[in-house]
N, C-alpha and C. Protein backbone atom coordinates (compact mmCIF):
# COMPACT_ATOMS: atom_id res chain seq x y z
N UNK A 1 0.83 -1.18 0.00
CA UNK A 1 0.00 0.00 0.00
C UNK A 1 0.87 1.24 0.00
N UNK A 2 0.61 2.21 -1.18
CA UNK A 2 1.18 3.17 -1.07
C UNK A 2 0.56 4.70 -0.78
N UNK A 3 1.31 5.73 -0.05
CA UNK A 3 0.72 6.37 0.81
C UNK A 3 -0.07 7.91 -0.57
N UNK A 4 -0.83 8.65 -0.32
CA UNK A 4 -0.86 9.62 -1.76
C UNK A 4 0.47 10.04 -1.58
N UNK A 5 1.40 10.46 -1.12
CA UNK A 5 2.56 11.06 -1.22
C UNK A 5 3.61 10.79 -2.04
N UNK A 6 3.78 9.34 -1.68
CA UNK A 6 4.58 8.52 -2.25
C UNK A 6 4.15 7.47 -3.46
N UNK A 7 2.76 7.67 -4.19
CA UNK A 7 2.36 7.53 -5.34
C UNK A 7 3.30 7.76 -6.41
N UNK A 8 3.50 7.44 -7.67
CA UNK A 8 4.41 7.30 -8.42
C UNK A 8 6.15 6.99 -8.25
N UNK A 9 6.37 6.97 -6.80
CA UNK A 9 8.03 6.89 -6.74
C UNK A 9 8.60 5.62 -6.67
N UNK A 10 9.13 4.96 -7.29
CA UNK A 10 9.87 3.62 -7.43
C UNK A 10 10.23 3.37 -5.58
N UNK A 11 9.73 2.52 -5.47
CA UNK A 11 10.20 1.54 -4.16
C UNK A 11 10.53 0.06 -4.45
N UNK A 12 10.88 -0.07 -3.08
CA UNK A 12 12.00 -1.56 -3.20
C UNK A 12 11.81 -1.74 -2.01
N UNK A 13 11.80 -2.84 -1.44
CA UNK A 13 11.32 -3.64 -0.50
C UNK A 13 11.98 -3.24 0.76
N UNK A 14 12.07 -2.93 1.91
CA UNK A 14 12.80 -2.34 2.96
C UNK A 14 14.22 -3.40 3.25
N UNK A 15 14.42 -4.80 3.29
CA UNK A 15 15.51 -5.06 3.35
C UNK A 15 16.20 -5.09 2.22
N UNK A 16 15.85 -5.34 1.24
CA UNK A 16 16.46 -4.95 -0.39
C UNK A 16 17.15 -3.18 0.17
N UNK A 17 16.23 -3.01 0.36
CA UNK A 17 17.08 -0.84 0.50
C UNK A 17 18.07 -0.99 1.81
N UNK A 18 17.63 -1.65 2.80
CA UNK A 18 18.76 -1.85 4.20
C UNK A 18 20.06 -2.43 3.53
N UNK A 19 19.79 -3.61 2.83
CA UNK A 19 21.30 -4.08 2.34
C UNK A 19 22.06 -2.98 1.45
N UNK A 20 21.18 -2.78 0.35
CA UNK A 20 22.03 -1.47 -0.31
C UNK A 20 22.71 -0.58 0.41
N UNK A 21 22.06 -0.11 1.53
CA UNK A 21 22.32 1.21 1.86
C UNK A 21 23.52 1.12 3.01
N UNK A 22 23.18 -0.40 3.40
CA UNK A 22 24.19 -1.05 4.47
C UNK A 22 25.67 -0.85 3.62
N UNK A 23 25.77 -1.50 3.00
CA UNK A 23 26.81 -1.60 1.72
C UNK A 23 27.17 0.00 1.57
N UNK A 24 26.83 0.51 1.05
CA UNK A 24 26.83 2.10 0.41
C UNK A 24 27.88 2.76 2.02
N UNK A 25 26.96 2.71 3.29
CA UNK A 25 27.61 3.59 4.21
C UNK A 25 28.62 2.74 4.40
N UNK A 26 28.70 1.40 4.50
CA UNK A 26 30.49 0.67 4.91
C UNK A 26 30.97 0.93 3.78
N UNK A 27 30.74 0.75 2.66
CA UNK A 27 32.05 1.51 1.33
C UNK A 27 32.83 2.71 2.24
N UNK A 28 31.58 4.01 2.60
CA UNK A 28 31.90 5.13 2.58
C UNK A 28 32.73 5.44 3.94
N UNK A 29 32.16 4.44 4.99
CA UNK A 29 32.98 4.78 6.40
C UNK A 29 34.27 4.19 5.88
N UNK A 30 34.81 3.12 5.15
CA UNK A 30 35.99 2.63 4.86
C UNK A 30 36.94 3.90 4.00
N UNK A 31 36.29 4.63 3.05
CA UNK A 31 36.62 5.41 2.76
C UNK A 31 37.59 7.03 3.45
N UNK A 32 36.27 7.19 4.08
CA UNK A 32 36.65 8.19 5.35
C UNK A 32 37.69 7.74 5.94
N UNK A 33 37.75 6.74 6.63
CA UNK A 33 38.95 6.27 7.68
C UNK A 33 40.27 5.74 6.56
N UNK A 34 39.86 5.98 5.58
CA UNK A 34 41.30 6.00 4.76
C UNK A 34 41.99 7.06 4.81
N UNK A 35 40.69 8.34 4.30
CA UNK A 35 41.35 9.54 4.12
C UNK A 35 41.95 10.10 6.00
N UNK A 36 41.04 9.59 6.83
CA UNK A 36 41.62 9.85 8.09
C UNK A 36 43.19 9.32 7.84
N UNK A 37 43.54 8.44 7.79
CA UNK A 37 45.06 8.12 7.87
C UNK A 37 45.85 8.45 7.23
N UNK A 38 45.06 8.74 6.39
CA UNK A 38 46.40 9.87 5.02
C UNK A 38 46.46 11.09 5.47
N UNK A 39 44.96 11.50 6.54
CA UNK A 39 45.58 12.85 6.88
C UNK A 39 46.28 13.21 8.48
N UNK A 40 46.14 12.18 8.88
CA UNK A 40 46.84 11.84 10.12
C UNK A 40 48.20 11.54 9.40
N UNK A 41 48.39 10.78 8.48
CA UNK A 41 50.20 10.68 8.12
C UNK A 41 50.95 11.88 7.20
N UNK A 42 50.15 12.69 6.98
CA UNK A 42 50.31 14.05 6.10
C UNK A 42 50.50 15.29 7.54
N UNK A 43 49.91 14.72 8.26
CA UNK A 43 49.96 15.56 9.42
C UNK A 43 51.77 15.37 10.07
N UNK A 44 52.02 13.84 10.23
CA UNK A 44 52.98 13.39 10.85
C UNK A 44 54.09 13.60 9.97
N UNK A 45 53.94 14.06 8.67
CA UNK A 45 55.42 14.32 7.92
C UNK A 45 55.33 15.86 7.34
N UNK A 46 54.52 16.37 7.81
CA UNK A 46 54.51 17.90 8.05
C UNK A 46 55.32 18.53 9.53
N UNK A 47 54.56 17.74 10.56
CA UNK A 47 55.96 17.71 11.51
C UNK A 47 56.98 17.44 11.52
N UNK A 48 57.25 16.41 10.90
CA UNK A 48 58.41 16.26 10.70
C UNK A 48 59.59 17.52 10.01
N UNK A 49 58.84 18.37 8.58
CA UNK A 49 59.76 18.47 7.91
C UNK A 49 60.03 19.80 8.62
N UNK A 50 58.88 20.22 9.26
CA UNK A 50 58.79 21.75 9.98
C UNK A 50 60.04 21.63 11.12
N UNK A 51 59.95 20.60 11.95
CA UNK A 51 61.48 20.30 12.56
C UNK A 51 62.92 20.35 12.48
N UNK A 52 63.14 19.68 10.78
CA UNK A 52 63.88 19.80 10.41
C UNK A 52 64.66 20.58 9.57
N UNK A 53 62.90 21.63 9.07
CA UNK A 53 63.43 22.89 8.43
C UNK A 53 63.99 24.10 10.15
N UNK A 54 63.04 23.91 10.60
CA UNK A 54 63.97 24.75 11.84
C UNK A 54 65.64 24.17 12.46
N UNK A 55 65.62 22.83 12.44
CA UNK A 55 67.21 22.50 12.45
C UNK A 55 67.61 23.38 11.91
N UNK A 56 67.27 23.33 10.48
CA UNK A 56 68.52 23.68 8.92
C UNK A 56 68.54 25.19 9.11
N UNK A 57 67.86 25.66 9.57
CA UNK A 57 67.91 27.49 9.71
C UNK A 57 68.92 27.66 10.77
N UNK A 58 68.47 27.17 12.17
CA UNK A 58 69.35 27.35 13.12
C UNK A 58 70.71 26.73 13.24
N UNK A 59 70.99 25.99 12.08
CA UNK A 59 72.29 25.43 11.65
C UNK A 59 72.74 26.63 10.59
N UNK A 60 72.17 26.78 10.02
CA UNK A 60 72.49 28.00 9.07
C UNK A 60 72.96 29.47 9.55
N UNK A 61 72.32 30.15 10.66
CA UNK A 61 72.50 30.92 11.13
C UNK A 61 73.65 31.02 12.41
N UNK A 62 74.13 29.79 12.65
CA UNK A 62 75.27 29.61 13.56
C UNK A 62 76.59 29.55 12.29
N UNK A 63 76.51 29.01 11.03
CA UNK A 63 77.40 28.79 9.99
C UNK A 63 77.37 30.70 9.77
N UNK A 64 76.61 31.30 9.66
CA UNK A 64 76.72 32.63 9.25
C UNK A 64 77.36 33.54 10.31
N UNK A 65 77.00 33.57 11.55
CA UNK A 65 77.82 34.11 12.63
C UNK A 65 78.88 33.81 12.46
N UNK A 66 79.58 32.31 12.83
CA UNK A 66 81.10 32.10 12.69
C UNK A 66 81.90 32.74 11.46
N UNK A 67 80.95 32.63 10.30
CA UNK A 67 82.07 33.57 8.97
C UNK A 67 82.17 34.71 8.90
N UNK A 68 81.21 35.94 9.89
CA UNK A 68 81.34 36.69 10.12
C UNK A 68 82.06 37.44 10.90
N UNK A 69 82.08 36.63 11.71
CA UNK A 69 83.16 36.95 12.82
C UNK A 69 84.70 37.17 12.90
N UNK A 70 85.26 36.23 11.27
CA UNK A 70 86.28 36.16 11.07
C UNK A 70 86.60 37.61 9.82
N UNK A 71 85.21 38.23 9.83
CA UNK A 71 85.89 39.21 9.22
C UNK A 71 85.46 40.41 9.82
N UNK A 72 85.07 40.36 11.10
CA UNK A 72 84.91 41.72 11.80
C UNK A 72 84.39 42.32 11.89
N UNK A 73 84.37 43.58 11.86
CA UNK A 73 83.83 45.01 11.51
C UNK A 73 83.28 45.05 10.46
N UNK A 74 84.35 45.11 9.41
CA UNK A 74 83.80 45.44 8.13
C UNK A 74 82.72 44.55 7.33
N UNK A 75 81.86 43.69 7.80
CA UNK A 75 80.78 42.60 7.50
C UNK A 75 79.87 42.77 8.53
N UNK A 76 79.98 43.44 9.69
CA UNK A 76 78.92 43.54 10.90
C UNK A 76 77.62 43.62 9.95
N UNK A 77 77.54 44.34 9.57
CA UNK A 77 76.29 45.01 8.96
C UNK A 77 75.65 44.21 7.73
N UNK A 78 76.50 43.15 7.30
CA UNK A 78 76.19 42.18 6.20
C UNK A 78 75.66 41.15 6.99
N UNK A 79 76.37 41.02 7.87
CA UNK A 79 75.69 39.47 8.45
C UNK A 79 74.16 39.83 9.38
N UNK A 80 74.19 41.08 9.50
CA UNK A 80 72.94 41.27 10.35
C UNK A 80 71.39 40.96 9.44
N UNK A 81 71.79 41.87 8.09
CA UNK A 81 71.24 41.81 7.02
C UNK A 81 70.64 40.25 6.57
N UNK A 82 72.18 38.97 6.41
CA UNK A 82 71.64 37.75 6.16
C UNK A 82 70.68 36.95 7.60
N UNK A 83 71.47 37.32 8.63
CA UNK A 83 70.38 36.61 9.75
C UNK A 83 69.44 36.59 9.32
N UNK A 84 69.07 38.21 9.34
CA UNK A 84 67.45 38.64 9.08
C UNK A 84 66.83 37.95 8.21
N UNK A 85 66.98 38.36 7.08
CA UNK A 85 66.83 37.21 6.11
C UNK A 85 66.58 35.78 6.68
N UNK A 86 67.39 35.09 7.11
CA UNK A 86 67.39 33.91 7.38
C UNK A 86 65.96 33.66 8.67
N UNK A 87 65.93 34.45 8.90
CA UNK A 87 64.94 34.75 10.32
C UNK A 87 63.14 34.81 9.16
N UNK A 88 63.47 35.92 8.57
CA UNK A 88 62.45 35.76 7.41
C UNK A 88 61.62 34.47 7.06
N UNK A 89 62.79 33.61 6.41
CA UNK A 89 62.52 32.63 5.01
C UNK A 89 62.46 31.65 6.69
N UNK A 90 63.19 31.17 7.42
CA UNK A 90 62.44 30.70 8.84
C UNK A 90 60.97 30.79 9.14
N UNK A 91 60.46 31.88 9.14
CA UNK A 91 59.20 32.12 10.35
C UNK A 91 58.07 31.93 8.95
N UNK A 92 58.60 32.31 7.41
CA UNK A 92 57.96 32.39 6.31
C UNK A 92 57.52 30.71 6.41
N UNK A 93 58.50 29.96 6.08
CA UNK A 93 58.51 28.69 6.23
C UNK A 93 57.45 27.93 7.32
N UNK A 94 57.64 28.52 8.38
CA UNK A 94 57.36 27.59 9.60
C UNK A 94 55.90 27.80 9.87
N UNK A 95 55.42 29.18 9.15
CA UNK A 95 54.00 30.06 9.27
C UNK A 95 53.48 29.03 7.94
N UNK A 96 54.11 28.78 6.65
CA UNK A 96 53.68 28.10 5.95
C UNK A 96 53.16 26.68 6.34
N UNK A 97 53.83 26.26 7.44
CA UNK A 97 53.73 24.26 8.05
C UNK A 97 52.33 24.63 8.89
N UNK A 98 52.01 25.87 9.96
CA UNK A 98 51.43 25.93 10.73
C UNK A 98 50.29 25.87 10.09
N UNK A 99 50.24 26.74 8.87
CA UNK A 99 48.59 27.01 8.33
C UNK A 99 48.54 25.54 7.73
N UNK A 100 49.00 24.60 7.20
CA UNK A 100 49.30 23.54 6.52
C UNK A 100 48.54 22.51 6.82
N UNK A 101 48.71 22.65 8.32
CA UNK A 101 48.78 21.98 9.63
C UNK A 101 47.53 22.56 10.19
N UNK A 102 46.94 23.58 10.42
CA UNK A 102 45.55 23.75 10.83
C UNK A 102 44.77 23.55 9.85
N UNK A 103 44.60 23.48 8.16
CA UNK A 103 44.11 23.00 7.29
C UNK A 103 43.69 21.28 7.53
N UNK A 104 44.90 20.88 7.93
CA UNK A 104 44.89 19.41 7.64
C UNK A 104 44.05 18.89 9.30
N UNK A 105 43.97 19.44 10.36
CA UNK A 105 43.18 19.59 11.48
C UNK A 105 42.27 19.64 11.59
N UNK A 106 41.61 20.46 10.58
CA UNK A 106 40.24 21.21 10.66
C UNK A 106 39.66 19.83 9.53
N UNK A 107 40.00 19.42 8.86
CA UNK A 107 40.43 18.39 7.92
C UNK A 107 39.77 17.18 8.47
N UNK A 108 40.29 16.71 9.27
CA UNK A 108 40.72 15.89 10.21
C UNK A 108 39.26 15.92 11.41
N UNK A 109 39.08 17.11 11.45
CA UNK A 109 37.73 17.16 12.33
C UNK A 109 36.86 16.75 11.86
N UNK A 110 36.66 17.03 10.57
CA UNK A 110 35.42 17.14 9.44
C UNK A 110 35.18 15.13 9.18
N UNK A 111 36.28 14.89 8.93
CA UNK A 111 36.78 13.60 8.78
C UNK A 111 36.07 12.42 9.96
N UNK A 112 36.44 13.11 10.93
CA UNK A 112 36.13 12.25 12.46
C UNK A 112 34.69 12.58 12.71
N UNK A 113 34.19 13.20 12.30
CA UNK A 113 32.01 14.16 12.82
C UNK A 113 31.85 12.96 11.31
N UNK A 114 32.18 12.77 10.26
CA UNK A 114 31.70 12.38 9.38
C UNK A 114 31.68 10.48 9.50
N UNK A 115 32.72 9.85 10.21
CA UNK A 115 32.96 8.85 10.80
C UNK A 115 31.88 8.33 11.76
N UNK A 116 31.56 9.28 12.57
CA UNK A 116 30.89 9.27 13.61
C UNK A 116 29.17 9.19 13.43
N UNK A 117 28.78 9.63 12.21
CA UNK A 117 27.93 9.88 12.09
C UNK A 117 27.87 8.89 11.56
N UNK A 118 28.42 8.28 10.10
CA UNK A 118 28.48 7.00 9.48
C UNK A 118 28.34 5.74 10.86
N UNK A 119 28.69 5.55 11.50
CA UNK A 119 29.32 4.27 12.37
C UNK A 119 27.54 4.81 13.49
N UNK A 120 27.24 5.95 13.43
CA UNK A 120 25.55 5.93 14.48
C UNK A 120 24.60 5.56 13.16
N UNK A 121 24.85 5.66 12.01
CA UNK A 121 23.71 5.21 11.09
C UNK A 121 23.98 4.07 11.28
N UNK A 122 24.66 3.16 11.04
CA UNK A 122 25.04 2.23 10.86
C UNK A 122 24.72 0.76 12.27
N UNK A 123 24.83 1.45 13.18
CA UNK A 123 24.38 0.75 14.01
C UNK A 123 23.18 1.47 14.74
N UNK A 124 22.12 1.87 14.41
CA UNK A 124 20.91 2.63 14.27
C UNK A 124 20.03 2.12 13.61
N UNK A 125 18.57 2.14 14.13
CA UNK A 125 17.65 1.76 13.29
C UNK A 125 18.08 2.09 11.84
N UNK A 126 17.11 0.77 11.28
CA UNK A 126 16.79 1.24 9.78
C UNK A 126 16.52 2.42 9.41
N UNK A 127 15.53 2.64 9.96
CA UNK A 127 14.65 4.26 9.89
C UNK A 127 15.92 4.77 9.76
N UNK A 128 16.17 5.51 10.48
CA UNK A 128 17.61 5.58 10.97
C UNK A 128 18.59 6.06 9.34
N UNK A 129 18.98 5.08 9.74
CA UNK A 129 19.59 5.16 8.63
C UNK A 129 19.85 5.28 7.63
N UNK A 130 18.04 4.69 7.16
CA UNK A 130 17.75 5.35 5.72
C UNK A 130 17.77 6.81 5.61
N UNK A 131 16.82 7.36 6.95
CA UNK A 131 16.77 9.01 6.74
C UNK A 131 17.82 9.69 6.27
N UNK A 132 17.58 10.66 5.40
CA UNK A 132 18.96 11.90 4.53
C UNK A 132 20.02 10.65 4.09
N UNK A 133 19.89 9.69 4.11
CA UNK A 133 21.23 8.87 4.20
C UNK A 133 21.78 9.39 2.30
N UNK A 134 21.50 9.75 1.43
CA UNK A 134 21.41 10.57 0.52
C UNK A 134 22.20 11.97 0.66
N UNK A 135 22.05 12.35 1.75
CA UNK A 135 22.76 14.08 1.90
C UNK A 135 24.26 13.12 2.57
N UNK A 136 24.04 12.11 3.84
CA UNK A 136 25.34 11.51 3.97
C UNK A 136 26.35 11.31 2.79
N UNK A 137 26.28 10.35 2.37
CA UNK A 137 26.36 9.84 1.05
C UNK A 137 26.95 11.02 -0.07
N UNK A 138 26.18 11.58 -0.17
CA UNK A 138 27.14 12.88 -0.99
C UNK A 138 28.13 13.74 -0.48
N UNK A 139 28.07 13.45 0.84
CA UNK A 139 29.53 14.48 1.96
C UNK A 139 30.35 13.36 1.53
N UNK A 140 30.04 12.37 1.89
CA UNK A 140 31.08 11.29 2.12
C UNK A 140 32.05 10.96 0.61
N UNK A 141 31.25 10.71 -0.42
CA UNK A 141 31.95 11.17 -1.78
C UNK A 141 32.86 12.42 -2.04
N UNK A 142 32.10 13.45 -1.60
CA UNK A 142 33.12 14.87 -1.83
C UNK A 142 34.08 15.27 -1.02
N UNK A 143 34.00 14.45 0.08
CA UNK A 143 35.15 14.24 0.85
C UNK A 143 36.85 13.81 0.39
N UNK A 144 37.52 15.30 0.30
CA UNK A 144 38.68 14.44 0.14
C UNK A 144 39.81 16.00 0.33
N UNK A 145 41.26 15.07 1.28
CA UNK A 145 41.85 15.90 1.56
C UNK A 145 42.75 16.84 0.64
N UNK A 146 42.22 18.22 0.86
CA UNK A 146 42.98 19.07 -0.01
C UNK A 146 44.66 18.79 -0.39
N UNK A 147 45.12 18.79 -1.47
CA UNK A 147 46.62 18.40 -1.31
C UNK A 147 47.34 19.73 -1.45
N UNK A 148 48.12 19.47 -0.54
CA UNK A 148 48.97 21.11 -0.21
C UNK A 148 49.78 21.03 -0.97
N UNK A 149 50.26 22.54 -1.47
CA UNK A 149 51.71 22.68 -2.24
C UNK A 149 52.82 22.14 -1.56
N UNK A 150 53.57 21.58 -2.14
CA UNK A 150 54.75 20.92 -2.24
C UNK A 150 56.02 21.21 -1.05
N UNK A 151 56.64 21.26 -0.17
CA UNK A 151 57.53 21.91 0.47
C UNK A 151 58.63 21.26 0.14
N UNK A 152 59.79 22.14 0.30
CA UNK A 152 60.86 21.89 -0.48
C UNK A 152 61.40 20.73 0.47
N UNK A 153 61.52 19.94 -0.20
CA UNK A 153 62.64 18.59 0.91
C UNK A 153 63.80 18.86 0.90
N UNK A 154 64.48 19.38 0.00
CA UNK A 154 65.77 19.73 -0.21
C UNK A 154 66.20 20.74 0.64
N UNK A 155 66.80 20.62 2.19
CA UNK A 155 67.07 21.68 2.40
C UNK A 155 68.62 22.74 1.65
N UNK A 156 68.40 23.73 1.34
CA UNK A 156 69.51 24.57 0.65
C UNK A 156 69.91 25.57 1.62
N UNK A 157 70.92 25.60 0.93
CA UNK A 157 71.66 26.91 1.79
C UNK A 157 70.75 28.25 1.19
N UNK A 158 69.95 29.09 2.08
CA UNK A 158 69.69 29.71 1.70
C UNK A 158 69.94 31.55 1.88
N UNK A 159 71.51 31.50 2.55
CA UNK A 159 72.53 32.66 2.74
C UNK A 159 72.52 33.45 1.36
N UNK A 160 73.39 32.33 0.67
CA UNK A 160 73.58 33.03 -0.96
C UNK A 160 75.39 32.82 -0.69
N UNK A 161 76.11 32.90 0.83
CA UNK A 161 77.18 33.37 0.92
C UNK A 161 77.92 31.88 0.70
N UNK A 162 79.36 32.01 -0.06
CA UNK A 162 80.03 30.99 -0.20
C UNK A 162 80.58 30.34 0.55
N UNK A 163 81.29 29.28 0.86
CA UNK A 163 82.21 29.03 1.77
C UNK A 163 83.51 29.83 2.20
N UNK A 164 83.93 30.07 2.95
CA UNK A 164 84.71 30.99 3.16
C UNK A 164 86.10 30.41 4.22
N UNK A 165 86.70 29.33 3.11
CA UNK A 165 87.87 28.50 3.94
C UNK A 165 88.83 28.73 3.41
């Protein structure tokens, strides 16, 4: 018996639509918790490189003091110039990992509410689960983690100044 409302709309038998739809949200929670770990390991080698770009600066800027030093006076004012610089392309850098890094967080939130919600349909009435499961279902597809520009792995000297032995 169909209701006047629902007159003309194709139906299918309620466990015929439970299995589908059963199927459909475990595709999609499997999905999600993929992209969770890619952005949990995108997270973990963003720390990483942000670490090791602050090494390479503060290795850099101890290499620039010592060559300065050996020439005195007359470079005071050059090496203040490259610190700075170096202090710059540092905080430029490290401001670049941070936003990177609250992107991939906020990311990551969206990721985990979307999990959560999948895994209460899922063990939730039918009703349940059928309801909007359609508006689910289309987050869960368009879901996917932004890929950030590239950061340089290569750390370089980025003084400009030669060796000076």
């Amino acid at each position: 018996e169909r209701s006047q409302e629902h007159r003309g709309h194709q139906t299918v038998p309620m466990d015929e639509a439970v299995q589908e739809y059963q199927e459909k949200l475990q595709t999609a929670l499997q999905k999600v918790i993929k992209e969770q770990q890619e952005a949990e390991m995108l997270n973990a080698n963003l720390r990483e490189q942000r670490t090791s770009w602050k090494n390479h600066m503060q290795n850099e800027k101890k290499y620039i003091h010592t060559k300065f030093k050996k020439l005195k006076t007359m470079l005071e004012r050059e090496e203040k110039n490259i610190v700075q610089m170096l202090d710059n392309e540092e905080e430029t850098i490290l401001n670049s990992f941070v936003s990177v890094e609250d992107e991939v967080a906020q990311h990551s939130q969206i990721v985990k509410d979307l999990i959560s919600e999948l895994e209460h349909r899922l063990q939730g009435s039918t009703v349940g689960m059928l309801q909007d499961v359609h508006s689910v279902m289309e987050r869960s597809k368009n879901l996917s983690l932004k890929k950030q520009k590239a950061f340089l792995k290569e750390q370089k000297k980025v003084s400009g100044i030669p060796d000076l032995k």
